[in-house]
N, C-alpha and C. Protein backbone atom coordinates (compact mmCIF):
# COMPACT_ATOMS: atom_id res chain seq x y z
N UNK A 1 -5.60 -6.04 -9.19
CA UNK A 1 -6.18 -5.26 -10.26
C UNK A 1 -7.62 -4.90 -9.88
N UNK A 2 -8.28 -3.42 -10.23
CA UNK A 2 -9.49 -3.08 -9.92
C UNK A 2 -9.99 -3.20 -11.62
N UNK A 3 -11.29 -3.70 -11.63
CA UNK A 3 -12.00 -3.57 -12.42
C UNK A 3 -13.83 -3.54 -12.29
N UNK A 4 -14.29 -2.78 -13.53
CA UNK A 4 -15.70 -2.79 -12.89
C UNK A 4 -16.27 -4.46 -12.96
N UNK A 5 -17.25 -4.41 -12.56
CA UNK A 5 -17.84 -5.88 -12.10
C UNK A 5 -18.40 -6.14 -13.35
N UNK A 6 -18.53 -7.77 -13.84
CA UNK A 6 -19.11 -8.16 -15.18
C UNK A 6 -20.17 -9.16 -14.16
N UNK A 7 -21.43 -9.42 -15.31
CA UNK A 7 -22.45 -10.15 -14.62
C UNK A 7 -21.80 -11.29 -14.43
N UNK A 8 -20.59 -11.86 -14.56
CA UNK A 8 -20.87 -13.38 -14.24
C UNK A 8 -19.52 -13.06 -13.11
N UNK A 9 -19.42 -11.65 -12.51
CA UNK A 9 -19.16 -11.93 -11.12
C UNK A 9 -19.91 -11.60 -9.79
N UNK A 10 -21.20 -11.96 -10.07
CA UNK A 10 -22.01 -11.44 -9.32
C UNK A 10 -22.25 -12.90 -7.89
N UNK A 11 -22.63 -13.83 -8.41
CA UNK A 11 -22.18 -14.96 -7.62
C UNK A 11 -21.05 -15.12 -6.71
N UNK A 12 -19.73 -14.16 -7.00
CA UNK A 12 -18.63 -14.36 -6.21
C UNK A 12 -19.12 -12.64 -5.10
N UNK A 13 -19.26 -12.01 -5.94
CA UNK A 13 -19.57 -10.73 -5.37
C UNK A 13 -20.52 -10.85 -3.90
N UNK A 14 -21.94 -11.60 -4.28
CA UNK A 14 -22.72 -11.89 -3.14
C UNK A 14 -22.28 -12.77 -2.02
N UNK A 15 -21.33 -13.98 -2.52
CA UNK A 15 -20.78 -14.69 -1.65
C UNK A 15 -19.75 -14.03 -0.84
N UNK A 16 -19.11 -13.01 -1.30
CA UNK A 16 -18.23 -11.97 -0.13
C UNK A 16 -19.25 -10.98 0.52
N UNK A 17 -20.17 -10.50 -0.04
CA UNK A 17 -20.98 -9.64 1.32
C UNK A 17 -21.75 -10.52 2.11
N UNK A 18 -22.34 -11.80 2.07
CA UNK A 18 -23.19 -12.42 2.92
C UNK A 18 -21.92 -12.63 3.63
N UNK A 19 -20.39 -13.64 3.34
CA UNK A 19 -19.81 -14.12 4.25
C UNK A 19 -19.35 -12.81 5.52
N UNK A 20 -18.82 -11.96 4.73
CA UNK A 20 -18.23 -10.57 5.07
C UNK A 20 -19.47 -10.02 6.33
N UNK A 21 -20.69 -9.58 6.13
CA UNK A 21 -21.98 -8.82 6.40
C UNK A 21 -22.28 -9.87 7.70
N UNK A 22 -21.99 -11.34 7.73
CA UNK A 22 -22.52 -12.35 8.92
C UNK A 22 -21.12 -11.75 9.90
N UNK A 23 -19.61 -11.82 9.13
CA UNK A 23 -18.67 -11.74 10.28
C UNK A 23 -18.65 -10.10 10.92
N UNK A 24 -19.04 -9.34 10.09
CA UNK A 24 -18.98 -7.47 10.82
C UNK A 24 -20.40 -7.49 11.26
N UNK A 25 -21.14 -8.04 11.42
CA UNK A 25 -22.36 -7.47 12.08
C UNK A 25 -22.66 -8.75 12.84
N UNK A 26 -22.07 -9.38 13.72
CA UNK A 26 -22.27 -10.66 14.61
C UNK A 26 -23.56 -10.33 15.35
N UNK A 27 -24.21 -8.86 15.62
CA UNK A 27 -24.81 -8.45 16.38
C UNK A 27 -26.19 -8.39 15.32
N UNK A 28 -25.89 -8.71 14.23
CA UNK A 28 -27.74 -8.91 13.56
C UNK A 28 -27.64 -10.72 13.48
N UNK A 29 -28.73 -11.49 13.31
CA UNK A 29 -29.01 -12.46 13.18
C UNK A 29 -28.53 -12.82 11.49
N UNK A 30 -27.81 -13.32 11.12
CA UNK A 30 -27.63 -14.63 9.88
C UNK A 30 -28.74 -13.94 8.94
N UNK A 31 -30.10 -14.89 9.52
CA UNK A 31 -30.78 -15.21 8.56
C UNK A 31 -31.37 -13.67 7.82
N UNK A 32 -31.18 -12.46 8.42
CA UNK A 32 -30.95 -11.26 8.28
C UNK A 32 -30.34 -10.44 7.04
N UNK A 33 -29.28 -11.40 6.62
CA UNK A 33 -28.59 -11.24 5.57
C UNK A 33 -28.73 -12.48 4.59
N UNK A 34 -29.20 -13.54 4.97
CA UNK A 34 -29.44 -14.38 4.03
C UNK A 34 -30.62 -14.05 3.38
N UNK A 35 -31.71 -13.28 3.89
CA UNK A 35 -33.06 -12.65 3.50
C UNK A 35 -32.88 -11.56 2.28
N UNK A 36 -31.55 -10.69 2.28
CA UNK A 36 -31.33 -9.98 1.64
C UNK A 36 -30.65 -10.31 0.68
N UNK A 37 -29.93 -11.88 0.00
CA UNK A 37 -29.35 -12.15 -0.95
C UNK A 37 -29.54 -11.80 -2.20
N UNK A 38 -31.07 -12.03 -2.75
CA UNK A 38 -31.34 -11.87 -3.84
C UNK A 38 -31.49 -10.39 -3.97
N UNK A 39 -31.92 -9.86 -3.53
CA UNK A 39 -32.26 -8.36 -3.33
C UNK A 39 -31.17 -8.12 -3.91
N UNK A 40 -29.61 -8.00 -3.21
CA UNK A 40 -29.05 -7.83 -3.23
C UNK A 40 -28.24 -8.30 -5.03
N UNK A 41 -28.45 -9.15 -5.44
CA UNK A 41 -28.50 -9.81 -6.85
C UNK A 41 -28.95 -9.13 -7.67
N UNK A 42 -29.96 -8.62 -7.71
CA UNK A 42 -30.99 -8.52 -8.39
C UNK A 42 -31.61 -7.04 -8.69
N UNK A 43 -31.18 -6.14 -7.72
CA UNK A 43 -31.55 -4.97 -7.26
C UNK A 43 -30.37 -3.80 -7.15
N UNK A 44 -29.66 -4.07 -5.97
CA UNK A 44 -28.76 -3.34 -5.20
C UNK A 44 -27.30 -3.39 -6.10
N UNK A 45 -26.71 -4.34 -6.96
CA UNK A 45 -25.54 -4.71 -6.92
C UNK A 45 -25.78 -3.84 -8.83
N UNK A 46 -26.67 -4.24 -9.13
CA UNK A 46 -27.23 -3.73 -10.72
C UNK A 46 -27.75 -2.18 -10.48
N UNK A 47 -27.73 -1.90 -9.70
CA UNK A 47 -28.22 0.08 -9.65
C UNK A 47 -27.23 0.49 -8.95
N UNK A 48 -25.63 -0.02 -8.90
CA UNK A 48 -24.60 0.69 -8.13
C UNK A 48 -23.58 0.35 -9.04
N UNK A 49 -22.81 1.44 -8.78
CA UNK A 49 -21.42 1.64 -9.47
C UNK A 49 -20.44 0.47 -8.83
N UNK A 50 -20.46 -0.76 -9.52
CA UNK A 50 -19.62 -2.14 -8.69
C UNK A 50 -18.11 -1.66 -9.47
N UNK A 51 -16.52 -2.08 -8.78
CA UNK A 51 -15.50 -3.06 -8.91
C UNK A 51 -14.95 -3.82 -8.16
N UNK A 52 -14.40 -4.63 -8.59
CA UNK A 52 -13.94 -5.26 -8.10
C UNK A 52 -12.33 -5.31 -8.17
N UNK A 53 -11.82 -6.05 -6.76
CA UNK A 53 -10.69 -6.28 -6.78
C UNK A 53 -9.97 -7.89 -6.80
N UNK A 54 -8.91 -8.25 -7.43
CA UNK A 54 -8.26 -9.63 -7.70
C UNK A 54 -6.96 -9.66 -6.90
N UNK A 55 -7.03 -11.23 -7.08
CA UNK A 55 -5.58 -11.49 -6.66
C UNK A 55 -5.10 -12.11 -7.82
N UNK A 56 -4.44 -11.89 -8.62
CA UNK A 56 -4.30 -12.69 -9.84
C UNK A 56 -5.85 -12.70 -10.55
N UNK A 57 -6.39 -14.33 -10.83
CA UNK A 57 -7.87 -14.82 -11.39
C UNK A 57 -8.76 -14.54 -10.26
N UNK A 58 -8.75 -14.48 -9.09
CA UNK A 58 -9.88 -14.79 -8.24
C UNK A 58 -9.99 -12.71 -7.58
N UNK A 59 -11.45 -12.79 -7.44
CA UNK A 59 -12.05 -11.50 -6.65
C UNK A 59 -11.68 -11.99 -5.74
N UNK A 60 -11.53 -10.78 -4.95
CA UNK A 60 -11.03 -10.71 -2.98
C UNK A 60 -12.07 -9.69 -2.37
N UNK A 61 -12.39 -8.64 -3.51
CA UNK A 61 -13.28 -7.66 -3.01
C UNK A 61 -13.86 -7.15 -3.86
N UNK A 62 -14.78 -6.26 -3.41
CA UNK A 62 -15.42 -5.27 -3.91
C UNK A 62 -16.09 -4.00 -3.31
N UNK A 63 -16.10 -2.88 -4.35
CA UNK A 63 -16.76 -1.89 -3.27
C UNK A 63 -18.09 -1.50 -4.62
N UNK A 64 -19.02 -0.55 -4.03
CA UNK A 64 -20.34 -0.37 -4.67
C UNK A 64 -20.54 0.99 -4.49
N UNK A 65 -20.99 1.84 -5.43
CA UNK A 65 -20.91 3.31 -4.69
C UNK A 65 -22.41 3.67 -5.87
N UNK A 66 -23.06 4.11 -5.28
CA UNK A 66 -24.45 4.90 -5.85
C UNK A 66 -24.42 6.37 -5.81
N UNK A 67 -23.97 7.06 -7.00
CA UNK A 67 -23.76 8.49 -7.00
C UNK A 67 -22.02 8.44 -5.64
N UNK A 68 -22.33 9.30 -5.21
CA UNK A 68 -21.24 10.05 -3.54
C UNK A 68 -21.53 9.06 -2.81
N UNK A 69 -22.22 8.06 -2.51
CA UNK A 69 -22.88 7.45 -1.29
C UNK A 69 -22.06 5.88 -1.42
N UNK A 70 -21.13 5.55 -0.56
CA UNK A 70 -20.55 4.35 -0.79
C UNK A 70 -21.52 3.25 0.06
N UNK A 71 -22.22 2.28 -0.75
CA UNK A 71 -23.14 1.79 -0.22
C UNK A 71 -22.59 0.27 -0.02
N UNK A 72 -21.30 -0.10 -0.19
CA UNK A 72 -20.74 -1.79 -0.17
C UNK A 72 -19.17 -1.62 -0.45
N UNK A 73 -18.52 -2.02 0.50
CA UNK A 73 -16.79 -2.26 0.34
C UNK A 73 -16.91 -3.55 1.38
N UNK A 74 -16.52 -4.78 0.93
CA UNK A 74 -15.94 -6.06 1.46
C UNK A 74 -15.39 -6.56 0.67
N UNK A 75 -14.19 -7.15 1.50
CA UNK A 75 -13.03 -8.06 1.66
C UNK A 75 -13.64 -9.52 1.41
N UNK A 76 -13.38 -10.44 1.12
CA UNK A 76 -13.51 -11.79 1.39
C UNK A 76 -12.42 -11.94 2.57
N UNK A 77 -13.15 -12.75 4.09
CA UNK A 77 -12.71 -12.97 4.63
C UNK A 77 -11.17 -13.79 4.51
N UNK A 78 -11.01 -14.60 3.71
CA UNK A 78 -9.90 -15.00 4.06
C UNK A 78 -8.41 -13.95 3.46
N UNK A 79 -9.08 -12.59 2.84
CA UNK A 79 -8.26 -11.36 2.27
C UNK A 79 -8.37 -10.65 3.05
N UNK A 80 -8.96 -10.16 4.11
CA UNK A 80 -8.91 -9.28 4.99
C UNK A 80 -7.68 -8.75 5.60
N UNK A 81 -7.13 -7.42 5.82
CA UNK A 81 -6.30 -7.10 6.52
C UNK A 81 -5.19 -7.02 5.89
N UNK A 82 -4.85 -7.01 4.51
CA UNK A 82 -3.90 -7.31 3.61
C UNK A 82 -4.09 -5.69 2.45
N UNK A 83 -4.49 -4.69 2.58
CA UNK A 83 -4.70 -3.43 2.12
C UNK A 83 -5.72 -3.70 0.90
N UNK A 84 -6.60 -4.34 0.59
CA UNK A 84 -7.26 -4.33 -0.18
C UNK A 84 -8.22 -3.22 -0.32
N UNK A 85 -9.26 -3.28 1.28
CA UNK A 85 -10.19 -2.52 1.44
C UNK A 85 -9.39 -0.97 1.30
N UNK A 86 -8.12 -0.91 1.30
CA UNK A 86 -7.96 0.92 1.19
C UNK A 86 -7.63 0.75 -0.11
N UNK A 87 -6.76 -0.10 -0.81
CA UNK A 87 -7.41 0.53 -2.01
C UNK A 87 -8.45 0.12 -2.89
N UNK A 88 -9.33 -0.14 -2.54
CA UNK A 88 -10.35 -0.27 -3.30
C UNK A 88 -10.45 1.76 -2.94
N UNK A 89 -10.79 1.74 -1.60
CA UNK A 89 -10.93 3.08 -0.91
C UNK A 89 -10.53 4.53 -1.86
N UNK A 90 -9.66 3.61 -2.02
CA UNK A 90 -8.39 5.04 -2.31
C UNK A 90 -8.46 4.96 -4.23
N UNK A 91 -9.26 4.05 -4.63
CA UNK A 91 -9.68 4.15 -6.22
C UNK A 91 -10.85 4.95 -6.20
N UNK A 92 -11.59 4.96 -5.32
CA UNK A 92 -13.08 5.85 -5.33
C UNK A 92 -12.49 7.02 -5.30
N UNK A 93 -11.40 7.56 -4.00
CA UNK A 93 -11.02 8.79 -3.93
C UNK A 93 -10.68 9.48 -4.88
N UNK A 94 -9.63 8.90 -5.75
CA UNK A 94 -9.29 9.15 -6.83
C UNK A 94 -10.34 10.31 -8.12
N UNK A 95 -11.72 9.59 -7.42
CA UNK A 95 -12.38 9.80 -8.73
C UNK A 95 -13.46 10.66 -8.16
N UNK A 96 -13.68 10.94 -7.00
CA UNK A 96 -14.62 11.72 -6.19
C UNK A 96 -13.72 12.61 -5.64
N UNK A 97 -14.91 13.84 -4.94
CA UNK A 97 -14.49 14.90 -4.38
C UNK A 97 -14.85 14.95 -2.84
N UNK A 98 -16.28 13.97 -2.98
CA UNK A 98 -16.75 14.15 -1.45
C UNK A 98 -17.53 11.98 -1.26
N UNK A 99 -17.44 11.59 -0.41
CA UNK A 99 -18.32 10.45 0.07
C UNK A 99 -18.96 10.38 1.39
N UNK A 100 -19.87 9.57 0.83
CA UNK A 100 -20.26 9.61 2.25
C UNK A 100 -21.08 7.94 2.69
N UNK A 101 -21.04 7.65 3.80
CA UNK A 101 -21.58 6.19 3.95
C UNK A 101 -22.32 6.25 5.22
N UNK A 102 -22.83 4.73 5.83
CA UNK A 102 -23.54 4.46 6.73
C UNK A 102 -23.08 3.61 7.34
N UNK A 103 -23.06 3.09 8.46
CA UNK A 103 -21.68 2.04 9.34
C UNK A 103 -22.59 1.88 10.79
N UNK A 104 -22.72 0.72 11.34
CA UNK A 104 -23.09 0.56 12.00
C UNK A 104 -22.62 0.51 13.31
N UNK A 105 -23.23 1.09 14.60
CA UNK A 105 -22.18 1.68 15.37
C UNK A 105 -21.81 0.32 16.37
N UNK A 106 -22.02 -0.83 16.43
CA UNK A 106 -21.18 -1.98 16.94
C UNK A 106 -20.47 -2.30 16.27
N UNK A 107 -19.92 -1.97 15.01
CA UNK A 107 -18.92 -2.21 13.39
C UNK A 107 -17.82 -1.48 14.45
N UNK A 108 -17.05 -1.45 14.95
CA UNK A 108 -15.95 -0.78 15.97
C UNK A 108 -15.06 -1.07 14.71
N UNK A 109 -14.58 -2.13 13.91
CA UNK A 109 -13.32 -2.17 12.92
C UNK A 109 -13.77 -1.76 12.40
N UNK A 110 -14.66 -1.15 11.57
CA UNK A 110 -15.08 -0.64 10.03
C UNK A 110 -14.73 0.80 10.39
N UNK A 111 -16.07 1.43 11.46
CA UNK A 111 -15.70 2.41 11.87
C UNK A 111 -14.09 3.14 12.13
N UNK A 112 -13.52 2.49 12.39
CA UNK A 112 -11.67 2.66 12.86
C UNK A 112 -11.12 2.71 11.27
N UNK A 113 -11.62 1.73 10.63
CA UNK A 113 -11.31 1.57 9.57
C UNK A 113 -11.31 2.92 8.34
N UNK A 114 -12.55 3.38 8.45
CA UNK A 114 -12.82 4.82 7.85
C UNK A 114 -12.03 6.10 8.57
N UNK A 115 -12.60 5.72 10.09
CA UNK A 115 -11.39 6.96 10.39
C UNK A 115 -10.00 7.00 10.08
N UNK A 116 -9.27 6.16 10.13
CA UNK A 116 -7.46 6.09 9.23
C UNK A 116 -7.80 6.18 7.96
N UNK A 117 -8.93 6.24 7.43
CA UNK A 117 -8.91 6.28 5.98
C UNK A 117 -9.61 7.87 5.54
N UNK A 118 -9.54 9.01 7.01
CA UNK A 118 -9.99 10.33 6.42
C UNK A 118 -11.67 10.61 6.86
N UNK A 119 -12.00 9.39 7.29
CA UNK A 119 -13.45 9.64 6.92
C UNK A 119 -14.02 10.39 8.53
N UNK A 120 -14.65 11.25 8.63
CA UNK A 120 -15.29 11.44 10.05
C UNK A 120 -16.49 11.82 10.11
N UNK A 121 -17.21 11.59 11.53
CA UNK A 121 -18.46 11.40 11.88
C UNK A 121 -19.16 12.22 11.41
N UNK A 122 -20.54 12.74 11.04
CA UNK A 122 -20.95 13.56 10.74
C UNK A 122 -22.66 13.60 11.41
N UNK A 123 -23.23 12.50 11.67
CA UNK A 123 -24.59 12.18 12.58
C UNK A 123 -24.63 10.81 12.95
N UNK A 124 -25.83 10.96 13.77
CA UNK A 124 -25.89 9.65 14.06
C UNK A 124 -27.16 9.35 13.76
N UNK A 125 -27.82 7.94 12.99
CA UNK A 125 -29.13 7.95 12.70
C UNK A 125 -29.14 6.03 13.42
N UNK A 126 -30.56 5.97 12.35
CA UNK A 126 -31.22 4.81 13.45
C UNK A 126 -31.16 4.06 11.73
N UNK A 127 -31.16 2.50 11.46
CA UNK A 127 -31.18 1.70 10.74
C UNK A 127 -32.95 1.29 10.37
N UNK A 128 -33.49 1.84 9.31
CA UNK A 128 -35.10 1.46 9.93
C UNK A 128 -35.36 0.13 9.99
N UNK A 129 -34.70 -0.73 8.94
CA UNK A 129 -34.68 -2.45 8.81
C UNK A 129 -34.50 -2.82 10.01
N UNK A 130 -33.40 -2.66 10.54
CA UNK A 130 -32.89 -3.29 12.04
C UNK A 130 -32.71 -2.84 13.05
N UNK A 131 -33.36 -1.75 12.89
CA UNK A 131 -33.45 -1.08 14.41
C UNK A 131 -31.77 -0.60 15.02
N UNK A 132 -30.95 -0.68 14.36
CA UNK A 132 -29.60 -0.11 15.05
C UNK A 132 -29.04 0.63 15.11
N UNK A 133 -27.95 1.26 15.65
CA UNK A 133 -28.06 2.89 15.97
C UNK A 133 -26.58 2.34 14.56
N UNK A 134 -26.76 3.80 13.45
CA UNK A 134 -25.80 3.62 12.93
C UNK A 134 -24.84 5.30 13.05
N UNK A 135 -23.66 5.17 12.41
CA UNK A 135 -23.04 6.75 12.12
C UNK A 135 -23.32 6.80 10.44
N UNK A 136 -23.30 8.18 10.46
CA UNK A 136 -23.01 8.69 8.91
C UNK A 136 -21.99 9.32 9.02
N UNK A 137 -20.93 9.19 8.34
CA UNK A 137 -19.81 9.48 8.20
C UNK A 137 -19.61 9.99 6.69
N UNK A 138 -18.55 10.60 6.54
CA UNK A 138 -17.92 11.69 5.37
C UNK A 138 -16.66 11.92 5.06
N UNK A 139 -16.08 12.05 3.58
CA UNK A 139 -15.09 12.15 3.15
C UNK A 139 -14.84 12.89 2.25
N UNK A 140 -14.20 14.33 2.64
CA UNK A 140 -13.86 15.25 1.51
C UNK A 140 -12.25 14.78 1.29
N UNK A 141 -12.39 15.34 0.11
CA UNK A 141 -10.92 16.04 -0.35
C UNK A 141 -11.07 17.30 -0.60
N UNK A 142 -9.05 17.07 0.15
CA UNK A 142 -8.59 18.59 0.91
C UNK A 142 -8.02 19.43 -0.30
């Protein structure tokens, strides 16, 4: 079941992007994303369009979208690979005409991930936080 996010799933919410954000970006340091927790609490998760997804009682995922701009879709690792992340995907589509995101270009599964899911390249920019080369990528409907 998708639903939008209530404050008292925000604790489960952060605990899937720190776990999620340490295993897809092996190539930034940990403490990198542990720096950004609260931020992320407090800031980022409360000025974005959150739902979430269940398995029964428990979240598995969530995605975050600010206006067109999908700014957060993770899996809880031990849900991964089980179609969650498309449809979370494919509930945004639903409701948009165009998206667009930022992906980091050592993310090789995410990246792959968007392309079977429609999405294609559109530039390439630089991460100013971390210095990493990322893609911007895009998703119309046809």
């Amino acid at each position: 079941m998708i639903r939008p996010y209530k404050n008292e799933d925000i604790q489960k919410i952060i605990d899937i992007w720190y776990k999620g954000s340490v295993q897809a970006h092996h190539f930034i340091d940990a403490s990198y994303w542990e720096s950004k927790m609260q931020e992320m609490k407090d800031k980022y998760i409360p000025m974005s369009e959150t739902h979430v997804i269940t398995d029964q009682s428990e979240i598995i995922g969530f995605i975050s979208m600010v206006g067109n701009y999908l700014a957060a879709l993770f899996i809880d690792v031990r849900n991964q690979n089980n179609g969650a992340g498309r449809e979370l995907l494919n509930f945004e589509k639903r409701r948009r005409n165009i998206m667009q995101l930022r992906v980091y270009q050592e993310n090789a599964l995410a990246i792959n991930f968007y392309l079977k899911n429609g999405f294609v390249l559109k530039d390439e920019l630089r991460d100013e936080q971390t210095g990493k080369a990322e893609y911007l990528m895009e998703w119309k409907k046809a």
